[in-house]
C-alpha atoms as a PDB file:
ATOM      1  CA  UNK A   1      35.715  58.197  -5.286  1.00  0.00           C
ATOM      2  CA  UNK A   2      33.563  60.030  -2.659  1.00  0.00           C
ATOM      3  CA  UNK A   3      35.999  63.068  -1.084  1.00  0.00           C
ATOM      4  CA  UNK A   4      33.384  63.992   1.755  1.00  0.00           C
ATOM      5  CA  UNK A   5      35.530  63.326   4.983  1.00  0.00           C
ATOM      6  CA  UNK A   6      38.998  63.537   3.718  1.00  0.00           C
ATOM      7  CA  UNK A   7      41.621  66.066   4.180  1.00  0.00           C
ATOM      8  CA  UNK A   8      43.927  68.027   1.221  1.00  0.00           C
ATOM      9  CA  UNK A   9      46.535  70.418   1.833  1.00  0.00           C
ATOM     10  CA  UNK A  10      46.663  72.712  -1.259  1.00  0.00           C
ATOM     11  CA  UNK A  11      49.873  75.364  -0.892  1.00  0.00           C
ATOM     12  CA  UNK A  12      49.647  78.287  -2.875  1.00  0.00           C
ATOM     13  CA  UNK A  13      46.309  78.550  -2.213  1.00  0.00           C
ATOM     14  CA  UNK A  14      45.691  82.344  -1.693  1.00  0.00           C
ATOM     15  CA  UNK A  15      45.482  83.011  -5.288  1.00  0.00           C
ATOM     16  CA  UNK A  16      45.361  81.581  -9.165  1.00  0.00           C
ATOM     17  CA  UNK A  17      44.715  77.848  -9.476  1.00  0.00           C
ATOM     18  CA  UNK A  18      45.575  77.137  -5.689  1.00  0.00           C
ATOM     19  CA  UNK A  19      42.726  79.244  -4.589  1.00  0.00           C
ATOM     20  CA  UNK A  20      40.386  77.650  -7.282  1.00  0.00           C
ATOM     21  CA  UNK A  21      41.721  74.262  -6.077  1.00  0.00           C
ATOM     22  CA  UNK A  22      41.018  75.238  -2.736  1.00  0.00           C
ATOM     23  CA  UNK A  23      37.523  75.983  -3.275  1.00  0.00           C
ATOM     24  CA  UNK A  24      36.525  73.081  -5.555  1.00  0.00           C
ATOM     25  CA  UNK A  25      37.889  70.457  -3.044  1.00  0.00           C
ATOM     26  CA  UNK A  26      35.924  71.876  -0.110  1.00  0.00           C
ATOM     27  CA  UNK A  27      32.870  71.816  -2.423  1.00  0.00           C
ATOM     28  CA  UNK A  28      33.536  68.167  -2.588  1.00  0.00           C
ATOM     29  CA  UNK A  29      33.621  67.799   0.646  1.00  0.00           C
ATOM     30  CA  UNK A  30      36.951  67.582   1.918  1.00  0.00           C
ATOM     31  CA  UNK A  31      38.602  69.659   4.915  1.00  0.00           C
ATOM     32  CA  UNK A  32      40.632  71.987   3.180  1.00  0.00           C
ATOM     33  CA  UNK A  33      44.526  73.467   4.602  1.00  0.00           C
ATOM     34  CA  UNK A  34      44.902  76.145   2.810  1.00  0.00           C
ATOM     35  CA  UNK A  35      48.731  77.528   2.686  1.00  0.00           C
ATOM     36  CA  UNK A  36      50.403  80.362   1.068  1.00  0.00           C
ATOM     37  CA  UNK A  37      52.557  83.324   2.734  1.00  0.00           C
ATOM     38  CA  UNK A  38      49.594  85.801   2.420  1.00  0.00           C
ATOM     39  CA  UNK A  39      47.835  85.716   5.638  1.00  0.00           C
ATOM     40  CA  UNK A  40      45.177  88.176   5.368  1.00  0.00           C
ATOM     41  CA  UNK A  41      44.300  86.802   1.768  1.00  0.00           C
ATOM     42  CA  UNK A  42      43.899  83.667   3.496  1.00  0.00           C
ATOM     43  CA  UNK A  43      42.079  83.990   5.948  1.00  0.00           C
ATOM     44  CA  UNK A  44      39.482  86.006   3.219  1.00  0.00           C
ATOM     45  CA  UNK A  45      39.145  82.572   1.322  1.00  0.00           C
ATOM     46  CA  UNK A  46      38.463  80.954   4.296  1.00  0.00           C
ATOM     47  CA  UNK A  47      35.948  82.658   5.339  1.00  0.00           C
ATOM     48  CA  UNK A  48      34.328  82.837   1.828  1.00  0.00           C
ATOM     49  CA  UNK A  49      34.343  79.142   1.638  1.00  0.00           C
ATOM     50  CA  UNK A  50      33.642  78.559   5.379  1.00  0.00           C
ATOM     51  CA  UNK A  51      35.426  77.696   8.556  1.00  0.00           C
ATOM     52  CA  UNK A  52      33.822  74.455   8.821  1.00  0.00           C
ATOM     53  CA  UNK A  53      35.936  73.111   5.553  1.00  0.00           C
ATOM     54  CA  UNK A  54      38.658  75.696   5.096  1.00  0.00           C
ATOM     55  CA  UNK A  55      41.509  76.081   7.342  1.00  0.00           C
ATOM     56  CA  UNK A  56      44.430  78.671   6.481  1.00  0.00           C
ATOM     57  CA  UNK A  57      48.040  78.408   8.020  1.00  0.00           C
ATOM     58  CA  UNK A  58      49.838  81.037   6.507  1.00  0.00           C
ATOM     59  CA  UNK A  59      53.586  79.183   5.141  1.00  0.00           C
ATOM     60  CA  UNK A  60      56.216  79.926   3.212  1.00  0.00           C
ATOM     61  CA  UNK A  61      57.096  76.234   1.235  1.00  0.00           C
ATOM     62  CA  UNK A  62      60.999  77.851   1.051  1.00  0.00           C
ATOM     63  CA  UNK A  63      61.113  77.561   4.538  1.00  0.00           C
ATOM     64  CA  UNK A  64      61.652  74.129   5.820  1.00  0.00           C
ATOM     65  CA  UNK A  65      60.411  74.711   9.693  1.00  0.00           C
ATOM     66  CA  UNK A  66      57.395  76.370   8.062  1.00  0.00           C
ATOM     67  CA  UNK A  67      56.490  73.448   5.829  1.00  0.00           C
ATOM     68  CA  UNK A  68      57.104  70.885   8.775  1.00  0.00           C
ATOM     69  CA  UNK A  69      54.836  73.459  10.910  1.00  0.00           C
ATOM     70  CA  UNK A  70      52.254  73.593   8.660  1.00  0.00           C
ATOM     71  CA  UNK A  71      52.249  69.218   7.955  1.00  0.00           C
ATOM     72  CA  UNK A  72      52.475  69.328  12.187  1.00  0.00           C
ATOM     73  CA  UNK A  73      49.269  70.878  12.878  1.00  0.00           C
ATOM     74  CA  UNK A  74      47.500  69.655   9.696  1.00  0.00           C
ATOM     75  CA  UNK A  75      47.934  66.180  11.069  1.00  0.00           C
ATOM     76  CA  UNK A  76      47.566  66.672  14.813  1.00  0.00           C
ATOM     77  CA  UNK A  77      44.103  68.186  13.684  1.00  0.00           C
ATOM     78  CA  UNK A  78      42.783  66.198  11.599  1.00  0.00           C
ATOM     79  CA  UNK A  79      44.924  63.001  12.017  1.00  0.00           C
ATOM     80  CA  UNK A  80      46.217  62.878   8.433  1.00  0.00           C
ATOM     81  CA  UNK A  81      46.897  64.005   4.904  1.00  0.00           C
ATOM     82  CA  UNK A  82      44.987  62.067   1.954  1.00  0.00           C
ATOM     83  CA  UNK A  83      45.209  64.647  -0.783  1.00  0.00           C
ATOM     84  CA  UNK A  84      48.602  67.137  -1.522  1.00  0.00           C
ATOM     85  CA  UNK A  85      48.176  69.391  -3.991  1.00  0.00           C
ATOM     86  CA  UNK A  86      51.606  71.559  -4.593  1.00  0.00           C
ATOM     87  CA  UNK A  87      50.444  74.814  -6.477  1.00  0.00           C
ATOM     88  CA  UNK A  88      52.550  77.809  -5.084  1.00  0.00           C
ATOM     89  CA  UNK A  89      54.910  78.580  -7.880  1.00  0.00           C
ATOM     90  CA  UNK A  90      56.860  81.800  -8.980  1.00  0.00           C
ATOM     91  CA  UNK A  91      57.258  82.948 -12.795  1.00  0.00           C
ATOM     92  CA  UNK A  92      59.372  85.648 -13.768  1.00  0.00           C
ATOM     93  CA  UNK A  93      58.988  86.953 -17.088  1.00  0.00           C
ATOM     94  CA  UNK A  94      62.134  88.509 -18.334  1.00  0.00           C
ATOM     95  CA  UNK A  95      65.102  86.356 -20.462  1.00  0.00           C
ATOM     96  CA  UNK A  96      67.285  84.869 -17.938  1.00  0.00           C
ATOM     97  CA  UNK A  97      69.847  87.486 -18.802  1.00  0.00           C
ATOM     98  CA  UNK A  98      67.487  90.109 -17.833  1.00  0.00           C
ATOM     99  CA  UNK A  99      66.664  88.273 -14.391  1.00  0.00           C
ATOM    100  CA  UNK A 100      68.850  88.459 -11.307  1.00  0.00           C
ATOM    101  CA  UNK A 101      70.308  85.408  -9.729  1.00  0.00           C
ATOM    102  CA  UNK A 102      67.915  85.990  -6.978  1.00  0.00           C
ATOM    103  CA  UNK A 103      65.231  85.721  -9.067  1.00  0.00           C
ATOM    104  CA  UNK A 104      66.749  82.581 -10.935  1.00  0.00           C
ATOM    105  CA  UNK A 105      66.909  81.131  -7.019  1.00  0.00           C
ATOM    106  CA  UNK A 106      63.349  82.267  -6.588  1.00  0.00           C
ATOM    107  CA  UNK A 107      61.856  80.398  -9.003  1.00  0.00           C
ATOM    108  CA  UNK A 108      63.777  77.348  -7.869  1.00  0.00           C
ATOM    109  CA  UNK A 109      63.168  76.987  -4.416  1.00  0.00           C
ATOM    110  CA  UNK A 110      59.596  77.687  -4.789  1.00  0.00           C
ATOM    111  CA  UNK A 111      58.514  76.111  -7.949  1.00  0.00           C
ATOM    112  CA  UNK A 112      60.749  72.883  -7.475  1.00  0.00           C
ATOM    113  CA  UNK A 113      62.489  72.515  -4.030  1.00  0.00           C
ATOM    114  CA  UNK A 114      59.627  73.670  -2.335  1.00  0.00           C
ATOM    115  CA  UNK A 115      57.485  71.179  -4.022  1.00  0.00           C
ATOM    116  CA  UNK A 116      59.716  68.472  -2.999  1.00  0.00           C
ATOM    117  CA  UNK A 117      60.310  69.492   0.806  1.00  0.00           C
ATOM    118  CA  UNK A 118      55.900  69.510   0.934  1.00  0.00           C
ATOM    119  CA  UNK A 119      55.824  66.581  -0.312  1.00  0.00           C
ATOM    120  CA  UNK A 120      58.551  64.821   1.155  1.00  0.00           C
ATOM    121  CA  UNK A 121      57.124  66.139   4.945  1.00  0.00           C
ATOM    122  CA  UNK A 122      54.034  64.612   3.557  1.00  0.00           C
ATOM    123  CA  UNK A 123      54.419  61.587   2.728  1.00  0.00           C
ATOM    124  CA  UNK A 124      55.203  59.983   6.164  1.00  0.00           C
ATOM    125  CA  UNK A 125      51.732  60.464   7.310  1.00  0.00           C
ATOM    126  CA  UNK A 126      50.352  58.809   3.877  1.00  0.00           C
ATOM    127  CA  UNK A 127      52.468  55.981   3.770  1.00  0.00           C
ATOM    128  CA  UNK A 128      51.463  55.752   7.887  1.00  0.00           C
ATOM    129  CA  UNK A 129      47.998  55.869   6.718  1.00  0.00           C
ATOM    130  CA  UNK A 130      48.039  53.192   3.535  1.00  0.00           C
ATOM    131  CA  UNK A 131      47.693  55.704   0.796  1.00  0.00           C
ATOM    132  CA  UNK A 132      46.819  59.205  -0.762  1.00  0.00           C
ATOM    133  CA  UNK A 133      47.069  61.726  -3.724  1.00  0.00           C
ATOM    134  CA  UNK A 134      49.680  64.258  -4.446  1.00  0.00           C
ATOM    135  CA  UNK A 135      49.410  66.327  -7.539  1.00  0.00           C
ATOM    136  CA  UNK A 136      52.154  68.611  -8.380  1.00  0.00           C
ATOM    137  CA  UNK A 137      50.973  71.411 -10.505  1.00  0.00           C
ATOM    138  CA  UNK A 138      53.533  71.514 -13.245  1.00  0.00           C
ATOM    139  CA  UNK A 139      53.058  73.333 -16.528  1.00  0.00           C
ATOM    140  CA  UNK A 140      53.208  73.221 -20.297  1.00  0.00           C
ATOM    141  CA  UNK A 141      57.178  74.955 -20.489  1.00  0.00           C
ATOM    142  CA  UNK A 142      57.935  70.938 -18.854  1.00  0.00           C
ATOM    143  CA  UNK A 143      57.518  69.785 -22.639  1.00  0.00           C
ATOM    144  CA  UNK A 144      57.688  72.922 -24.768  1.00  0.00           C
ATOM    145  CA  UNK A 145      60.635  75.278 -22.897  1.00  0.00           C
ATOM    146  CA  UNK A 146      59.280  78.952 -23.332  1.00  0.00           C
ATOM    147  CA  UNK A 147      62.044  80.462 -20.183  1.00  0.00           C
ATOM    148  CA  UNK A 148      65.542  79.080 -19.264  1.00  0.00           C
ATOM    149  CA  UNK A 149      64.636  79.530 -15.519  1.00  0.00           C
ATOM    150  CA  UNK A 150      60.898  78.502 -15.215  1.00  0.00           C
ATOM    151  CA  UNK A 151      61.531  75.538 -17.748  1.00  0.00           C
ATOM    152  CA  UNK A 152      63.910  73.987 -15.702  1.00  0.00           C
ATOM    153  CA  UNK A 153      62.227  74.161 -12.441  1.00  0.00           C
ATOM    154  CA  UNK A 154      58.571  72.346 -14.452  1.00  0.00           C
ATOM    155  CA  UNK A 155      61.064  70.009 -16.216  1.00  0.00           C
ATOM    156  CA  UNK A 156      62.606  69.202 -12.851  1.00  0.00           C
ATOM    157  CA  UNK A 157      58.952  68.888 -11.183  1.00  0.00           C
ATOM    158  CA  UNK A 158      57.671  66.084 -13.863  1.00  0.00           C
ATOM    159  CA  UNK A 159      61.560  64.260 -13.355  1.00  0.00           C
ATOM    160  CA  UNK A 160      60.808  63.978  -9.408  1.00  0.00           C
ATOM    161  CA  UNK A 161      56.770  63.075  -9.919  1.00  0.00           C
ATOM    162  CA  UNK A 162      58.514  60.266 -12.304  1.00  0.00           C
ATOM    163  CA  UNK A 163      61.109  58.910  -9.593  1.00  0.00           C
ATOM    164  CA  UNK A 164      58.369  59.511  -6.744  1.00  0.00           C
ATOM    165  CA  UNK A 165      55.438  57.544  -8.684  1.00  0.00           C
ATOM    166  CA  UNK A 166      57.877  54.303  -8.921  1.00  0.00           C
ATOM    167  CA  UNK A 167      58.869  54.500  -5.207  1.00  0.00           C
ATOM    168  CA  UNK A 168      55.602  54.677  -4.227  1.00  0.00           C
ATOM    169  CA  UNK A 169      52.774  53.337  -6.108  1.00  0.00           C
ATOM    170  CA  UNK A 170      53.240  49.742  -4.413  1.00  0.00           C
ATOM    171  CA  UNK A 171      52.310  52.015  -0.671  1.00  0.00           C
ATOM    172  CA  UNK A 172      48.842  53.210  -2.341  1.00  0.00           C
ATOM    173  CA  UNK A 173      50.083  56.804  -2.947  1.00  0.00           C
ATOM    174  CA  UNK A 174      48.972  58.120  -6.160  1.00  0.00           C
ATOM    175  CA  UNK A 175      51.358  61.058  -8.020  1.00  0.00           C
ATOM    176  CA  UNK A 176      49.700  62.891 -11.163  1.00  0.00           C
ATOM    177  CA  UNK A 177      51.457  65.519 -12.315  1.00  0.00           C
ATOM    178  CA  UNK A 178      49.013  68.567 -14.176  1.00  0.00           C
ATOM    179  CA  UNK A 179      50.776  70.531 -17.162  1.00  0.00           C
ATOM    180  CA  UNK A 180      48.361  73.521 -17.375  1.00  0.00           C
ATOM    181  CA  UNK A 181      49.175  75.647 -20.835  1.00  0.00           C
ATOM    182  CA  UNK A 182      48.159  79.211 -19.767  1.00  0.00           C
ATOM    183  CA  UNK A 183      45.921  80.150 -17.269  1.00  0.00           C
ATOM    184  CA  UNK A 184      44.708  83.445 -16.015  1.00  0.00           C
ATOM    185  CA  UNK A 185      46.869  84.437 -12.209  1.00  0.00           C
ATOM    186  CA  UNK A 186      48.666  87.086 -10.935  1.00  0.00           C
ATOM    187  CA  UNK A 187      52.146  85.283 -12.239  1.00  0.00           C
ATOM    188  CA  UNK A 188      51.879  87.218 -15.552  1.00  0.00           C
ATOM    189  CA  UNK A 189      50.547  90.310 -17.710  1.00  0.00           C
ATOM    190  CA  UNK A 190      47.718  88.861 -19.946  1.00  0.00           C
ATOM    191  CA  UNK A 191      47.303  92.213 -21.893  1.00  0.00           C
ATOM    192  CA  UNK A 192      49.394  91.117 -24.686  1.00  0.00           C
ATOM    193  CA  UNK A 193      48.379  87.576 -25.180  1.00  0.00           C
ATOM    194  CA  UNK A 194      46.160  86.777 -28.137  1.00  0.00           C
ATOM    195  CA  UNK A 195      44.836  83.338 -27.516  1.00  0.00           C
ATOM    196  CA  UNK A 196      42.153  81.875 -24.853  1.00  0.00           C
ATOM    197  CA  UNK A 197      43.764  81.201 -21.383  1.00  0.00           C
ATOM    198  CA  UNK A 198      42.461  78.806 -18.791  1.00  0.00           C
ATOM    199  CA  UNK A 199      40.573  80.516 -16.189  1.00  0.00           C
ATOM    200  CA  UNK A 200      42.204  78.482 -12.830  1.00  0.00           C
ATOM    201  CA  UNK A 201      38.677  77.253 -11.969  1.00  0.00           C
ATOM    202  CA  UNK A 202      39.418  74.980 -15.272  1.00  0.00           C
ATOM    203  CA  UNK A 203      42.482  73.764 -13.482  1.00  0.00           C
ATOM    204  CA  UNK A 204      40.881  72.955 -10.542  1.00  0.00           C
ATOM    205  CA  UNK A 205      38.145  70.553 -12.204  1.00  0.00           C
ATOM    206  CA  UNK A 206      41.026  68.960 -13.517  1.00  0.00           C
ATOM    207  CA  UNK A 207      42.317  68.290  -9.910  1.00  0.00           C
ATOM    208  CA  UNK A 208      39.418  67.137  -8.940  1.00  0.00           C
ATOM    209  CA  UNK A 209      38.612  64.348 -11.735  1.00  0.00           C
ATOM    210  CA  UNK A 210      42.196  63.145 -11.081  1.00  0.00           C
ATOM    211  CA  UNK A 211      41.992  62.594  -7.326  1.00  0.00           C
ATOM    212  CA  UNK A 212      38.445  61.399  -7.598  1.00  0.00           C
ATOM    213  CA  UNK A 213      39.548  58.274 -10.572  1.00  0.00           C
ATOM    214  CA  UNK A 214      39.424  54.465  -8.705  1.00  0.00           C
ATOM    215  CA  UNK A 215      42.257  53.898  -6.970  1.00  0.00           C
ATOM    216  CA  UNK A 216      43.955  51.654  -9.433  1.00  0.00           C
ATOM    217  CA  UNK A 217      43.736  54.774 -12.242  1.00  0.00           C
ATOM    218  CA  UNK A 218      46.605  57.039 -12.796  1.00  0.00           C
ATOM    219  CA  UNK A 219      46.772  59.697 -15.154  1.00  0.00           C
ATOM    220  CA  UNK A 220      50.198  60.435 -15.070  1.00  0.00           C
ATOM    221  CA  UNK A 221      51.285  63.898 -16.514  1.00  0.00           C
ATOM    222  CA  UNK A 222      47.990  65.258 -17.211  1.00  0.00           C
ATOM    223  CA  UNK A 223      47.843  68.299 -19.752  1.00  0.00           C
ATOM    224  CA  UNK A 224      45.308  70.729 -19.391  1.00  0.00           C
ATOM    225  CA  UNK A 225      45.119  73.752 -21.997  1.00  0.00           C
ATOM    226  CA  UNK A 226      42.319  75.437 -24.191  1.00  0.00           C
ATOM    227  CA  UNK A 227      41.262  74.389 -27.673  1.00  0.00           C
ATOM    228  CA  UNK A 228      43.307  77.900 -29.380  1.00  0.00           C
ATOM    229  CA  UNK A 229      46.497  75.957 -27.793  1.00  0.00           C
ATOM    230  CA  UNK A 230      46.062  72.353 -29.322  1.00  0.00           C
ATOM    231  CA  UNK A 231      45.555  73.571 -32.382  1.00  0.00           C
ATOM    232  CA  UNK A 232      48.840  75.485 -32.721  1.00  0.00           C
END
């Protein structure tokens, strides 16, 4: 599937595997919407890639007018959404004793309710339009639980692609959900791992092949980690 002339909203996209995401669909051709809460960093990326593809509109996905802002003008300008992909997530390290209820909320309302309220502002205008992609970037902890708190939220972001893929397959819309093992971001301290993590540009390629498949493939929940991983 050709992606020159459509349009993807990638959230989270001022850093890690949004960012990468980001940049690999515009090199495919696609108008890119790139949204995260960091403005400046934003607009940076933008530039870097080039106004004619990128466009940043700085949102925070727990805030429900921003998200329906930020689906507003992405369809007034370009008439439509055809590819979602849900990156901003939140990862605090500490045992869930350690953590604060604000941070347990944290990690909730960005890595899972703000997923859903994207998506679900999304999905009029590709059910409107006869079809599209949405990957959710999930991660490994959905099938091997390594936090309480981040766990839950990636277990709860494979249930919903689950539920979501039956209601909507039969209205063209496509849901794969990515389980990256670890990847190289801001979300964590790499200095004491041992093994080989996935640069986000990895990631990315991985978004790409799945939103680029014939319309009548569907990968499903997609993991994506480096060889030192499968072998454990």
């Amino acid at each position: 599937m050709d992606l020159s002339g459509t349009v993807a909203l990638v959230t989270g996209a001022s850093s890690g595997i949004g960012e990468a995401t980001a940049r690999a669909l515009a090199d495919e051709g696609c108008e890119v919407v790139l949204a995260a809460r960091r403005e400046t960093r934003l607009e940076t990326i933008a530039n870097e890639i080039g106004r004619e593809r990128a466009h940043p509109v700085p949102t925070d996905v727990t805030k429900e007018s921003e998200i329906e802002a930020l689906v507003e003008e992405t369809t007034e300008t370009f008439g439509g959404i055809d590819v979602l992909v849900a990156s901003a997530g939140v990862l605090v390290m500490e045992p869930t004793a350690e953590q604060s209820r604000a941070d347990l909320r944290r990690q909730v309302e960005v890595n899972l309710l703000g997923l859903m309220n994207v998506t679900h502002a999304v999905l009029p205008s590709m059910l409107d339009s006869g079809g599209g992609d949405i990957v959710a970037i999930s991660s490994m902890n959905a099938r091997n639980p390594a936090g309480g708190v981040y766990s839950a939220t990636k277990f709860g972001v494979n249930g919903f692609c689950r539920g979501l893929r039956k209601e909507v397959s039969d209205a063209g819309v496509r849901v794969t959900t990515l389980m990256p093992g670890p990847v190289v971001t801001e979300m964590r301290d790499w200095e004491d791992w041992d093994g080989r993590a996935l640069d986000p540009s990895e990631v990315a390629a991985a978004v790409v092949f799945a939103v680029t498949r014939p319309d009548h493939v569907t990968l499903l929940e997609f993991p994506v980690h480096s060889t030192d991983m499968v072998s454990q």
